[in-house]
C-alpha atoms as a PDB file:
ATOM      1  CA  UNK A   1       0.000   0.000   0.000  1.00  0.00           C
ATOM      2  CA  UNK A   2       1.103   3.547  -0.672  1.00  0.00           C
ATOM      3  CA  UNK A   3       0.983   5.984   1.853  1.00  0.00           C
ATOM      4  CA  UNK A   4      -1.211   9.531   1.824  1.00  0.00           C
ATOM      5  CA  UNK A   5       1.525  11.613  -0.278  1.00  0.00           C
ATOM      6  CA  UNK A   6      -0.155  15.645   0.509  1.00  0.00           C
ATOM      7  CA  UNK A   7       1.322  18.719  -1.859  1.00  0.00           C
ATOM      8  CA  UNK A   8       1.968  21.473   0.836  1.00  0.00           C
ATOM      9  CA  UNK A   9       1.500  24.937  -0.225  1.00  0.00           C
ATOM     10  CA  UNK A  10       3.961  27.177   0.567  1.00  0.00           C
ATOM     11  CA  UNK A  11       3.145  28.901   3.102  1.00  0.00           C
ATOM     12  CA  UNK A  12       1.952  25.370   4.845  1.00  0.00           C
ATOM     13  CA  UNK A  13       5.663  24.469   3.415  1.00  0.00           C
ATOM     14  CA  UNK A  14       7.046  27.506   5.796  1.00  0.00           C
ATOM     15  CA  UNK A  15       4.763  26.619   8.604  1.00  0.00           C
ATOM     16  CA  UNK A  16       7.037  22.994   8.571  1.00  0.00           C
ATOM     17  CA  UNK A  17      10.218  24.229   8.236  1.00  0.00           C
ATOM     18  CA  UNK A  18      10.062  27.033  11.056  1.00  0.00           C
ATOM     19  CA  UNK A  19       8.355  24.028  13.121  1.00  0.00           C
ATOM     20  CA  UNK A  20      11.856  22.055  12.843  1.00  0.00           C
ATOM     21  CA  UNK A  21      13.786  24.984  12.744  1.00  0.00           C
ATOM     22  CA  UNK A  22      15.336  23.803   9.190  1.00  0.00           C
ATOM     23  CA  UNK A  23      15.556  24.491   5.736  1.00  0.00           C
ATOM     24  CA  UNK A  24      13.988  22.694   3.403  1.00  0.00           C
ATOM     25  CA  UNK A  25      16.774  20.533   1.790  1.00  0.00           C
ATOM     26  CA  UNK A  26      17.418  19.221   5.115  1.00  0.00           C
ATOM     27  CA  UNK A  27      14.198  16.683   4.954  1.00  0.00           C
ATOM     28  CA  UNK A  28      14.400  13.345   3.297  1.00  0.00           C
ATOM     29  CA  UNK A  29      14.351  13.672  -0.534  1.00  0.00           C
ATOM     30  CA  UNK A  30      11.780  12.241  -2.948  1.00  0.00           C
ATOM     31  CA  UNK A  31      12.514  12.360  -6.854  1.00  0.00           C
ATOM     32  CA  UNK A  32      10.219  14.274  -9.122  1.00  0.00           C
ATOM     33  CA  UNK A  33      10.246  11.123 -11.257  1.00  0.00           C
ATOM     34  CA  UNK A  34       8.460   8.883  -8.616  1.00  0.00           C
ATOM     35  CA  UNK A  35       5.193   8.398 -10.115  1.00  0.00           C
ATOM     36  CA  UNK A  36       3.204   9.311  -6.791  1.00  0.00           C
ATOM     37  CA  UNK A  37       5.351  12.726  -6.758  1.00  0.00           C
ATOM     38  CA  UNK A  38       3.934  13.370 -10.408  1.00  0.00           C
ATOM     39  CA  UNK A  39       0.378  12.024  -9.754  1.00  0.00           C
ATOM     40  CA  UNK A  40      -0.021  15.097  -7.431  1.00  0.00           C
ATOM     41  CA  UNK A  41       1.821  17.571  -9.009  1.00  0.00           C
ATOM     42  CA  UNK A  42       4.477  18.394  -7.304  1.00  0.00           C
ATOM     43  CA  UNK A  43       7.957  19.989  -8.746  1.00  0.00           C
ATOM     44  CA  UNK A  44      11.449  20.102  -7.791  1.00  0.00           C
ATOM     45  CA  UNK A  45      11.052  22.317  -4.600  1.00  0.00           C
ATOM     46  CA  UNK A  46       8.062  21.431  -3.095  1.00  0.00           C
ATOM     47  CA  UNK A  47       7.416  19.465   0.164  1.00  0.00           C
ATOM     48  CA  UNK A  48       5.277  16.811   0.578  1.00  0.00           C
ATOM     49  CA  UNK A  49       3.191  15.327   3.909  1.00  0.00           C
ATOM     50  CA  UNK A  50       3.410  11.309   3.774  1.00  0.00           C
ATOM     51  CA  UNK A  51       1.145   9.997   6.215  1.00  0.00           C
ATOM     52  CA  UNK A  52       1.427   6.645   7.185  1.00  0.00           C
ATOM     53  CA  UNK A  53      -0.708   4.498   9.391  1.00  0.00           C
ATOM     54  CA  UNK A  54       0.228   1.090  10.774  1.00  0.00           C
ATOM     55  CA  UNK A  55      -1.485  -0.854  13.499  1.00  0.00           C
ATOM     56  CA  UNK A  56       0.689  -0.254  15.925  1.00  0.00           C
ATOM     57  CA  UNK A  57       1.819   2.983  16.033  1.00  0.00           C
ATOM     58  CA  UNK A  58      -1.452   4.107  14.519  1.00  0.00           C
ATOM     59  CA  UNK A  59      -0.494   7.458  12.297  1.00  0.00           C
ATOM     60  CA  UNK A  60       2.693   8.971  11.849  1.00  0.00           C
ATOM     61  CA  UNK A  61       3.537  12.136   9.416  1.00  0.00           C
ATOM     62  CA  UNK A  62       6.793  12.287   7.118  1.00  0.00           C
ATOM     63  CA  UNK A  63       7.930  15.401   5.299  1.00  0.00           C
ATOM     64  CA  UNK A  64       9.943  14.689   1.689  1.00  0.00           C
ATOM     65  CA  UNK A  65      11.580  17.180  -0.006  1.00  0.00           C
ATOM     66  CA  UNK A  66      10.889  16.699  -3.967  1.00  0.00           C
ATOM     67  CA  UNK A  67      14.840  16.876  -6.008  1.00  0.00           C
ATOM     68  CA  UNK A  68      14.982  16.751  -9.925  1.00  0.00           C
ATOM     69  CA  UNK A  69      15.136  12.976 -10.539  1.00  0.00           C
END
C-alpha cells in the first residue's frame, strides 16, 4: 500500500520548516520522477506530507523534499 503523499503549499511548506527549525533541503528527498510525486503535481522544490498508518503505532507524518530525478 502507498501511503497519503499531501502537496503542501507554501506557506503550509514555511509553517514545517520554522516548526523544525530547518531548511527545506534538510528533509528526506523524494525524486520528481516517482510516479506518486507526479500524480499530485508536485515539482522540484516542493514538500510533501506522507502519512502513514500502521497498526501499531497508529499514524505517523513524514515530510519529503521533492529533487529533480
Amino acid at each position: 500500500m502507498i501511503p497519503k503523499h499531501e502537496l503542501l503549499t507554501r506557506e503550509e511548506a514555511a509553517q514545517v520548516v520554522a516548526m523544525f527549525n530547518a531548511i527545506p533541503s534538510q528533509f528526506p528527498y523524494i525524486q520528481s520522477t516517482d510516479s506518486i510525486v507526479k500524480e499530485i503535481g508536485a515539482k522540484p522544490g516542493d514538500l510533501v506530507r506522507v502519512t502513514r498508518t500502521s497498526e501499531t503505532a497508529g499514524s505517523s507524518v513524514y515530510y519529503r523534499y521533492v529533487v529533480e530525478g
